[in-house]
PDB file of N, CA and C in Angstrom:
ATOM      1  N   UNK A   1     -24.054 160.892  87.863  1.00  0.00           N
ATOM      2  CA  UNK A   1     -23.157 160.822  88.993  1.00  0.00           C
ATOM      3  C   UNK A   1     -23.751 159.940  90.093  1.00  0.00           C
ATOM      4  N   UNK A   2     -24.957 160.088  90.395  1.00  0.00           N
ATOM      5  CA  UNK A   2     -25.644 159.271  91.426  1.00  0.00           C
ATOM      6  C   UNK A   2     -25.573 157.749  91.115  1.00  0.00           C
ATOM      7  N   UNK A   3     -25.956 157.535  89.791  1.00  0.00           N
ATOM      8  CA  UNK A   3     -25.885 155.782  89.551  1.00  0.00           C
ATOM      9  C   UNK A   3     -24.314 155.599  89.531  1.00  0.00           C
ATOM     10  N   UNK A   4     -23.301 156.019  89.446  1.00  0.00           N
ATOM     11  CA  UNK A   4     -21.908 155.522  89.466  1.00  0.00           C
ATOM     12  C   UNK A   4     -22.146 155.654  91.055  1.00  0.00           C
ATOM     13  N   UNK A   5     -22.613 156.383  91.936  1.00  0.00           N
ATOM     14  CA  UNK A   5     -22.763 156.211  93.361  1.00  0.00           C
ATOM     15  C   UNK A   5     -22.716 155.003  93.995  1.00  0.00           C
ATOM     16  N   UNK A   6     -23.945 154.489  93.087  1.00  0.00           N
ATOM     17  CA  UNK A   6     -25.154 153.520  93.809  1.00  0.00           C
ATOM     18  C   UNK A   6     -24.146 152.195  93.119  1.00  0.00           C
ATOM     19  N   UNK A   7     -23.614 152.753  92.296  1.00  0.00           N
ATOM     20  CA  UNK A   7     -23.327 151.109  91.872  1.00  0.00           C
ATOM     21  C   UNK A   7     -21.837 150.869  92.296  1.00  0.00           C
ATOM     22  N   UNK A   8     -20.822 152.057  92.917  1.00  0.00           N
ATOM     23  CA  UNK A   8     -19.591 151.370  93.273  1.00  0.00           C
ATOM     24  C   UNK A   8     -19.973 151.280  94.524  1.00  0.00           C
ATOM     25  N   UNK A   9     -20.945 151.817  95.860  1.00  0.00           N
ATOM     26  CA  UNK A   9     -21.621 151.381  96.854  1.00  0.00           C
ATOM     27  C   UNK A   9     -21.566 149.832  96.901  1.00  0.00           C
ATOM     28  N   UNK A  10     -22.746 149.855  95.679  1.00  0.00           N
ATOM     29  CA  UNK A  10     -23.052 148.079  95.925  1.00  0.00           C
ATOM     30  C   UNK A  10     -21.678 146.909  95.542  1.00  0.00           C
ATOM     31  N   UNK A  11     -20.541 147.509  94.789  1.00  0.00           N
ATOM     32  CA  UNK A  11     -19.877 146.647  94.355  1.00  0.00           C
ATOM     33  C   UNK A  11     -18.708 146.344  95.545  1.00  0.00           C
ATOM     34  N   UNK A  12     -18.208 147.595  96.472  1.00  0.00           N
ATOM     35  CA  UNK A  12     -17.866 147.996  97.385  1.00  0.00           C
ATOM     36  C   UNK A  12     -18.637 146.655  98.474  1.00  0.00           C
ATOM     37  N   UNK A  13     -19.899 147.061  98.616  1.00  0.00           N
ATOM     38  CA  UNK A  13     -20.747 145.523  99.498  1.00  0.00           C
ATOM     39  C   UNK A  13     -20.472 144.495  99.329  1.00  0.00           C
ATOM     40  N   UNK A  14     -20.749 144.206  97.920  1.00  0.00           N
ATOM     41  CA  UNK A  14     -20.673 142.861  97.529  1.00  0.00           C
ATOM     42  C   UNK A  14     -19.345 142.281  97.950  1.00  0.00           C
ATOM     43  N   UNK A  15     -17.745 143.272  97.673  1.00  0.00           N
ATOM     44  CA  UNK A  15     -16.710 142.826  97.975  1.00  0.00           C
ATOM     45  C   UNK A  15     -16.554 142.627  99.482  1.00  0.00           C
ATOM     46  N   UNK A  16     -17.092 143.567 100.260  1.00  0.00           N
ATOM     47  CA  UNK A  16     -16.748 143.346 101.733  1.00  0.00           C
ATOM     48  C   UNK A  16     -18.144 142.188 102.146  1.00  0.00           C
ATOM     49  N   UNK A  17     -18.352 141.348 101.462  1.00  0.00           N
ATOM     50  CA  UNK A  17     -19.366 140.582 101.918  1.00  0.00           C
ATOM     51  C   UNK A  17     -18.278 139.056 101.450  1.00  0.00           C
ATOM     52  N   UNK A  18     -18.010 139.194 100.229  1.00  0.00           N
ATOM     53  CA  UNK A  18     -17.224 138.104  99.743  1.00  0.00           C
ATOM     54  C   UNK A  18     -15.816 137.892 100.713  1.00  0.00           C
ATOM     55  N   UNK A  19     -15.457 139.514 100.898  1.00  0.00           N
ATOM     56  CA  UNK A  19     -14.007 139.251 102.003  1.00  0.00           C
ATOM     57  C   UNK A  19     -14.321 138.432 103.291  1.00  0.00           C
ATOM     58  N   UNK A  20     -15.321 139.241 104.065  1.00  0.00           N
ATOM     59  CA  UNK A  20     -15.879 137.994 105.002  1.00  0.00           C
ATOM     60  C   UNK A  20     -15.980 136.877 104.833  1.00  0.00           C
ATOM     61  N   UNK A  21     -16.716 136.692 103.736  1.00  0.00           N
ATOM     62  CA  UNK A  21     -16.756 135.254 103.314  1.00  0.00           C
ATOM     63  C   UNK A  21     -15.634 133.834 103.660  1.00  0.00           C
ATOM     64  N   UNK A  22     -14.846 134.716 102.982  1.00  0.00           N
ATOM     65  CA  UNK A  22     -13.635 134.208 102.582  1.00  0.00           C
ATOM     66  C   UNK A  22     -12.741 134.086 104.087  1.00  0.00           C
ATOM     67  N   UNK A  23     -12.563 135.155 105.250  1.00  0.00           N
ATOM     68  CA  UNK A  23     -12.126 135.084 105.829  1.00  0.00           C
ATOM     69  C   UNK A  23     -12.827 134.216 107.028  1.00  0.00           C
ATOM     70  N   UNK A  24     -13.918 134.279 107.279  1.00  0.00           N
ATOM     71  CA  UNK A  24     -14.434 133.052 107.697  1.00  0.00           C
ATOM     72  C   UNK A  24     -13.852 131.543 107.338  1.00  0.00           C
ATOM     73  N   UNK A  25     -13.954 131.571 106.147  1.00  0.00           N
ATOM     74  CA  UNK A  25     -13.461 130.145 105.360  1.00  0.00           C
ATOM     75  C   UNK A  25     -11.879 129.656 105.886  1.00  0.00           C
ATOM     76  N   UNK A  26     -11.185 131.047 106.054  1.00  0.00           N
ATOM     77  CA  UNK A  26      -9.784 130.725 106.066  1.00  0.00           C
ATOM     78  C   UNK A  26      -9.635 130.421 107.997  1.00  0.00           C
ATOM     79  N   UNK A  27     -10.498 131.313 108.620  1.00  0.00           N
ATOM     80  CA  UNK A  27      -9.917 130.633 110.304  1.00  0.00           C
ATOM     81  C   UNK A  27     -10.810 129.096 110.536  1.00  0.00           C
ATOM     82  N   UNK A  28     -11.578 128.754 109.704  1.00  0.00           N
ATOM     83  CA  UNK A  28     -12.523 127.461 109.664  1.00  0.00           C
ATOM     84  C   UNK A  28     -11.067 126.256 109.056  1.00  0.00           C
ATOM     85  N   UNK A  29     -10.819 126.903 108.015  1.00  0.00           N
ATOM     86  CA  UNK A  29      -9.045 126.074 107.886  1.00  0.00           C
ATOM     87  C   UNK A  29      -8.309 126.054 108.549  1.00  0.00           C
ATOM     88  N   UNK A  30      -7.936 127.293 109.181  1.00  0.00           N
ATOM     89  CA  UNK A  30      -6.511 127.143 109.993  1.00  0.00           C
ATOM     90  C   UNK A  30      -7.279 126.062 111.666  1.00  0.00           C
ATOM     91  N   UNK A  31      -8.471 126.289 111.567  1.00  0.00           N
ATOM     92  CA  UNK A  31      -8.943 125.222 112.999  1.00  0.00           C
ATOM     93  C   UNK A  31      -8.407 123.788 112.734  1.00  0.00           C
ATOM     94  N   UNK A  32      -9.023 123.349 111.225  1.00  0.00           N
ATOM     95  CA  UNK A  32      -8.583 122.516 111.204  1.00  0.00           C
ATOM     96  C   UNK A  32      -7.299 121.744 110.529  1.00  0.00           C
ATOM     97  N   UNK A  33      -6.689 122.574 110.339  1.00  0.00           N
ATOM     98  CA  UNK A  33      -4.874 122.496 110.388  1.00  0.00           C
ATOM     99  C   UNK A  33      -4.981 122.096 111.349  1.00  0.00           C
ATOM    100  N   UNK A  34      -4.870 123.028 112.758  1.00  0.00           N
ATOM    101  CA  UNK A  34      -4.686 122.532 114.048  1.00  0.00           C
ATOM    102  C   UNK A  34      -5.536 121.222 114.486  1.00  0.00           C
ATOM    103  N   UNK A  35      -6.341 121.149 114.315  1.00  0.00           N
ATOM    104  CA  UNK A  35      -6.842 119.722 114.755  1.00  0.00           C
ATOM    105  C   UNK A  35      -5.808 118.734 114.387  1.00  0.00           C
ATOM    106  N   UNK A  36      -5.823 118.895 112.676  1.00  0.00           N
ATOM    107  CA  UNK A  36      -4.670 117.478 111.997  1.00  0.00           C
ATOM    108  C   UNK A  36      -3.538 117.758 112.317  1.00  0.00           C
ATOM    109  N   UNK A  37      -2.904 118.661 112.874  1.00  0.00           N
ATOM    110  CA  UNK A  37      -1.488 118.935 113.514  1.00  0.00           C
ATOM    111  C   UNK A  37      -1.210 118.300 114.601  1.00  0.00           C
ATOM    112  N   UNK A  38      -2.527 118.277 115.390  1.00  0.00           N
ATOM    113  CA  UNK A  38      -2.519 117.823 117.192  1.00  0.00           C
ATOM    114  C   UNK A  38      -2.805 116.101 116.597  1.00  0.00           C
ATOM    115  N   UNK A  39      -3.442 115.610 115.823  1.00  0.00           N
ATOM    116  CA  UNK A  39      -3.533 114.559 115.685  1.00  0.00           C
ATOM    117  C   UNK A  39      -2.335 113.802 115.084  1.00  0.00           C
ATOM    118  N   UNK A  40      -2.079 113.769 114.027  1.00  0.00           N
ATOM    119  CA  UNK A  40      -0.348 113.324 113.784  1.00  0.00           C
ATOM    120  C   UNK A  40       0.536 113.482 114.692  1.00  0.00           C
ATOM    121  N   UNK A  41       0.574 114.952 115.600  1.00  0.00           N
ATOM    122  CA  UNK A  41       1.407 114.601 117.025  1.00  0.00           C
ATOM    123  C   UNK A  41       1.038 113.481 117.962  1.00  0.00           C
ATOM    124  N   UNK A  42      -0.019 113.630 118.059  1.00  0.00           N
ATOM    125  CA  UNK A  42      -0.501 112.070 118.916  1.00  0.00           C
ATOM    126  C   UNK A  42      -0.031 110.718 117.949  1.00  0.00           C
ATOM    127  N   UNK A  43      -0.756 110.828 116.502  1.00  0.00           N
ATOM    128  CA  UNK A  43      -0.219 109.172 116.400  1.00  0.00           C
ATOM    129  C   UNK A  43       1.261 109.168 116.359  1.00  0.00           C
ATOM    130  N   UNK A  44       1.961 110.105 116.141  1.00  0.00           N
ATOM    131  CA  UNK A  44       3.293 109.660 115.899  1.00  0.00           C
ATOM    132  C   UNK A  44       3.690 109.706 117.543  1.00  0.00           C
ATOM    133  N   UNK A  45       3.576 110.241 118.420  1.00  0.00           N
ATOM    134  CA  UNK A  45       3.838 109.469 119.800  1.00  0.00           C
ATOM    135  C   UNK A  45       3.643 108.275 120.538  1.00  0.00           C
ATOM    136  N   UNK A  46       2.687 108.132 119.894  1.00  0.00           N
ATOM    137  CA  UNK A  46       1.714 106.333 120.238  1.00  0.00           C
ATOM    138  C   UNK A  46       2.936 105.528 119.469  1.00  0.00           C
ATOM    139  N   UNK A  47       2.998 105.774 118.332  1.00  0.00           N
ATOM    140  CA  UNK A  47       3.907 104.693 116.922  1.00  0.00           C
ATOM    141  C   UNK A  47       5.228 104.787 118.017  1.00  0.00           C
ATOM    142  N   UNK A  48       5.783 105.709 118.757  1.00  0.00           N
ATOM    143  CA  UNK A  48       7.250 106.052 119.194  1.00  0.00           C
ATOM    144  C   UNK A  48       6.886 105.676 120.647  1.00  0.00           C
ATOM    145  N   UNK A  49       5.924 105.090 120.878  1.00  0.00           N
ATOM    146  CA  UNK A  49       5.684 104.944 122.345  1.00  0.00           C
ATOM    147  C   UNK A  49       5.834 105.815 123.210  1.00  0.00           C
ATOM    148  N   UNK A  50       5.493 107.247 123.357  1.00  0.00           N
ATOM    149  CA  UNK A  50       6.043 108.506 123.949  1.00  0.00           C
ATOM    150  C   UNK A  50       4.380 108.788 124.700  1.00  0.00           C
ATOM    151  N   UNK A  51       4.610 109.297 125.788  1.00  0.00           N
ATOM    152  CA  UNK A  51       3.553 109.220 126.279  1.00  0.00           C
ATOM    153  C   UNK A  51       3.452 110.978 126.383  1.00  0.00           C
ATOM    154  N   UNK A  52       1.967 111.275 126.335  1.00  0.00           N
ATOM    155  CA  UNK A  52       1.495 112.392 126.068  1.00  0.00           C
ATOM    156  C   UNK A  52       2.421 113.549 127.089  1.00  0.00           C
ATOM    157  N   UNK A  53       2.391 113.301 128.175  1.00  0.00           N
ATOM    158  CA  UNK A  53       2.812 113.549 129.782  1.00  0.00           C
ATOM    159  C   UNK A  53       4.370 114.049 129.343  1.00  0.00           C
ATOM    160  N   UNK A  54       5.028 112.993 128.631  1.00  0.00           N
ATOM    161  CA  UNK A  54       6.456 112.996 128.559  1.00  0.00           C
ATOM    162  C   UNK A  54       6.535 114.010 127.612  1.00  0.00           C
ATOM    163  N   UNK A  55       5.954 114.223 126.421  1.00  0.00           N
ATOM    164  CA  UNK A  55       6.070 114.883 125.622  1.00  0.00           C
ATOM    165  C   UNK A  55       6.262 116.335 126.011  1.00  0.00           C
ATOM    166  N   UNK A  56       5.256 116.813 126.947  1.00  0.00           N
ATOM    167  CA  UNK A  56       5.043 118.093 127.707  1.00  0.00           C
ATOM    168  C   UNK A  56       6.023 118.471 128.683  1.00  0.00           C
ATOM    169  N   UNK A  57       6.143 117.194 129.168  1.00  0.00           N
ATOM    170  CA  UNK A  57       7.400 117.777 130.079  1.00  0.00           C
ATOM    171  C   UNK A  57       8.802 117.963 129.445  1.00  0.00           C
ATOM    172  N   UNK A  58       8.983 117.466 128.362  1.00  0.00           N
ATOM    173  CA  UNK A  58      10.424 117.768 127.549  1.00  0.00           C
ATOM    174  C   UNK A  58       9.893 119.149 126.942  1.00  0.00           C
ATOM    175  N   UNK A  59       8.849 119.357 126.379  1.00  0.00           N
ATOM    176  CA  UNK A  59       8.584 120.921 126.012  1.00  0.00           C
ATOM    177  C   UNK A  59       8.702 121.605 126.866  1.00  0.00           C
ATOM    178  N   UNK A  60       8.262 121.751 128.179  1.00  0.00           N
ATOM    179  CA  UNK A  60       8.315 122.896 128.854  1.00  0.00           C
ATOM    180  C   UNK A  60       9.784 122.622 129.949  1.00  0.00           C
ATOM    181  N   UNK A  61      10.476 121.549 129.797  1.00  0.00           N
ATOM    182  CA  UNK A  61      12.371 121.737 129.785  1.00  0.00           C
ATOM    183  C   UNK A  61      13.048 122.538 128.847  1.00  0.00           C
ATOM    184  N   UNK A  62      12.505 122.122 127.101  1.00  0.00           N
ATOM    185  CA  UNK A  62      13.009 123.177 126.397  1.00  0.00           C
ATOM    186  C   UNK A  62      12.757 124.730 126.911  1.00  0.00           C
ATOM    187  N   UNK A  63      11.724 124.550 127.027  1.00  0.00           N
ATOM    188  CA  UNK A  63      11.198 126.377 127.057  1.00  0.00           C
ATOM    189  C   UNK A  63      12.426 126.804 128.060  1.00  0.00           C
ATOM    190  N   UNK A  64      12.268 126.145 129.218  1.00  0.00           N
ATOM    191  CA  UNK A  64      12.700 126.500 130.515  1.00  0.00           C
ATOM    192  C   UNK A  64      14.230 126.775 130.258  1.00  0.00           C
ATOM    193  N   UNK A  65      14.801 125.985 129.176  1.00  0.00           N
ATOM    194  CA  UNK A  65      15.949 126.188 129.586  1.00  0.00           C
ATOM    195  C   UNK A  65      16.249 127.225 127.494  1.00  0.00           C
ATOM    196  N   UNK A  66      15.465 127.550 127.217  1.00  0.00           N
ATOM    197  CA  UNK A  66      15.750 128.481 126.254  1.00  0.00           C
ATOM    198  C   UNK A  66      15.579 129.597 126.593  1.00  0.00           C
ATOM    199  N   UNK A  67      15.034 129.768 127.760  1.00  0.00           N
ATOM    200  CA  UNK A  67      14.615 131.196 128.713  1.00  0.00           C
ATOM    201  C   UNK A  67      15.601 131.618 129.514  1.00  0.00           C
ATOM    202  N   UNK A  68      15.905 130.465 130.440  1.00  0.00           N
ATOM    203  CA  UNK A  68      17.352 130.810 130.911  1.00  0.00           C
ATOM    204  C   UNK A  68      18.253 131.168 130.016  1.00  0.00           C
ATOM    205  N   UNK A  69      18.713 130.703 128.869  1.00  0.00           N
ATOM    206  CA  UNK A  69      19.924 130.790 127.576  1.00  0.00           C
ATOM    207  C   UNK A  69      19.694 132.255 127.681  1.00  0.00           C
ATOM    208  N   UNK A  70      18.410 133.272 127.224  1.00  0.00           N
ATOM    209  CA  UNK A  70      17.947 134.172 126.894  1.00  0.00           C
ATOM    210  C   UNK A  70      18.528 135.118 127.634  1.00  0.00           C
ATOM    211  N   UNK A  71      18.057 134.643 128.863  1.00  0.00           N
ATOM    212  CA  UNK A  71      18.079 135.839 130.505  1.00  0.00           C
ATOM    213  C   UNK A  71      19.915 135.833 130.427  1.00  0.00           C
ATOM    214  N   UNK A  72      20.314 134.912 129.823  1.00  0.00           N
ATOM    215  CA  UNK A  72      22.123 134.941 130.548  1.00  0.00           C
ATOM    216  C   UNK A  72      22.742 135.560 129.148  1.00  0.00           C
ATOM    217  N   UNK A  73      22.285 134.844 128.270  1.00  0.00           N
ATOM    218  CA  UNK A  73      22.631 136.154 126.990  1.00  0.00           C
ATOM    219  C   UNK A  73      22.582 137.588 127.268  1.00  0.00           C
ATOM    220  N   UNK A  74      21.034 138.567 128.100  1.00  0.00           N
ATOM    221  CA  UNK A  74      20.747 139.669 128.136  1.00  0.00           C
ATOM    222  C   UNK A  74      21.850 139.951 129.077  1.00  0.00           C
ATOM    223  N   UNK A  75      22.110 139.432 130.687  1.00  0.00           N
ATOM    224  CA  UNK A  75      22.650 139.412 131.202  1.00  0.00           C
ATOM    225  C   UNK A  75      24.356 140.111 130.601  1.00  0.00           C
ATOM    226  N   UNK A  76      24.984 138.617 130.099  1.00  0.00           N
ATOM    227  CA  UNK A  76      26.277 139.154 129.383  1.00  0.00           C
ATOM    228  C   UNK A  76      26.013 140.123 128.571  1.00  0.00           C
ATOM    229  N   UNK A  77      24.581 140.954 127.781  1.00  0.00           N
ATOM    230  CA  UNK A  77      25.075 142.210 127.098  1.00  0.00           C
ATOM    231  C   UNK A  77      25.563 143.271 127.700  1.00  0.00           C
ATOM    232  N   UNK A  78      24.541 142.999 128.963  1.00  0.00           N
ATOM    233  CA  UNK A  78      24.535 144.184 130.195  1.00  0.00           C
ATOM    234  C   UNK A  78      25.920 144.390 130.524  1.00  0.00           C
ATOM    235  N   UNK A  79      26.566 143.078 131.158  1.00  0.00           N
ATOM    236  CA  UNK A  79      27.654 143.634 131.630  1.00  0.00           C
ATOM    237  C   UNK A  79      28.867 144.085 130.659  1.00  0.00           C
ATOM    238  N   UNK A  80      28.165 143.350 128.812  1.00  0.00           N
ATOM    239  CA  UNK A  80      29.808 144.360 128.344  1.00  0.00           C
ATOM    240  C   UNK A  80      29.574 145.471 128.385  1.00  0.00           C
ATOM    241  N   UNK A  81      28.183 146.134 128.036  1.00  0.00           N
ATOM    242  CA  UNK A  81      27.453 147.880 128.149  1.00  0.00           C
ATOM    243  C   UNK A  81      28.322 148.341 129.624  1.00  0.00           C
ATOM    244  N   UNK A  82      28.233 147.609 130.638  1.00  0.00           N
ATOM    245  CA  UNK A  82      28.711 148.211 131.689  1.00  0.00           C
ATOM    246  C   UNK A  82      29.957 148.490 131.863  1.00  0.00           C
ATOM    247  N   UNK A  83      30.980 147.530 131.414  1.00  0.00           N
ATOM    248  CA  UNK A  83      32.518 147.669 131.366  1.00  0.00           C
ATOM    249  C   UNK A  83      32.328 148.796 130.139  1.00  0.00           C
ATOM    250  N   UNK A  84      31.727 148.546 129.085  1.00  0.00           N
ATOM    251  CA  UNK A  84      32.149 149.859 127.783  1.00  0.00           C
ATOM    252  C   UNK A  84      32.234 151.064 128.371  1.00  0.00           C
ATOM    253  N   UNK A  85      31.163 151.367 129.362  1.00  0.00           N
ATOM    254  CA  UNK A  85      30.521 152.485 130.403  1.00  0.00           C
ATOM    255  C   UNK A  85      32.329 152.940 130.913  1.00  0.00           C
ATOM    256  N   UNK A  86      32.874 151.587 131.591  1.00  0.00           N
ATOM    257  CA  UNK A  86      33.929 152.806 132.687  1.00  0.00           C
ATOM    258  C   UNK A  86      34.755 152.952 131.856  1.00  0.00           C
TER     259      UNK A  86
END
C-alpha cells in the first residue's frame, strides 16, 4: 500500500510540474500573439496611411458611442418595465 503511495505521489508531481510547464509556455505564447497582433496593426496603418493617434481616436468614438447605444437601450427597458408597472 505504501509504494502505490509513493508512486501516485510522485506521478501526481511529475504531472503538476509538466502542467506548469506547459502553462508557462502557453502565457509566453499568448505574449507573443499580442506582440504580432500590435505589429500587423501598425504595418497595416502605415500601408493605409492611418496614423497611430487617428486610429485611437476612432476607437474610443466607437466605444463612446456603443456605450451610449447601451445606456439608451437600458434606459428604453426601464421605461417599458415602468408603463407594464401602471
Amino acid at each position: 500500500m505504501r509504494k502505490e503511495l509513493t508512486q501516485v505521489r510522485k506521478k501526481k508531481e511529475k504531472l503538476l510540474l509538466r502542467l506548469k510547464a506547459t502553462q508557462d509556455e502557453l502565457y509566453r505564447l499568448s505574449l507573443r500573439e499580442e506582440e504580432l497582433e500590435n505589429q500587423e496593426i501598425v504595418a497595416i496603418c502605415r500601408q493605409n496611411h492611418i496614423t497611430l493617434e487617428a486610429l485611437a481616436e476612432k476607437i474610443r468614438q466607437e466605444k463612446t458611442a456603443r456605450r451610449l447605444e447601451k445606456k439608451e437601450l437600458q434606459e428604453d427597458e426601464t421605461d417599458e418595465q415602468s408603463k407594464e408597472l401602471e
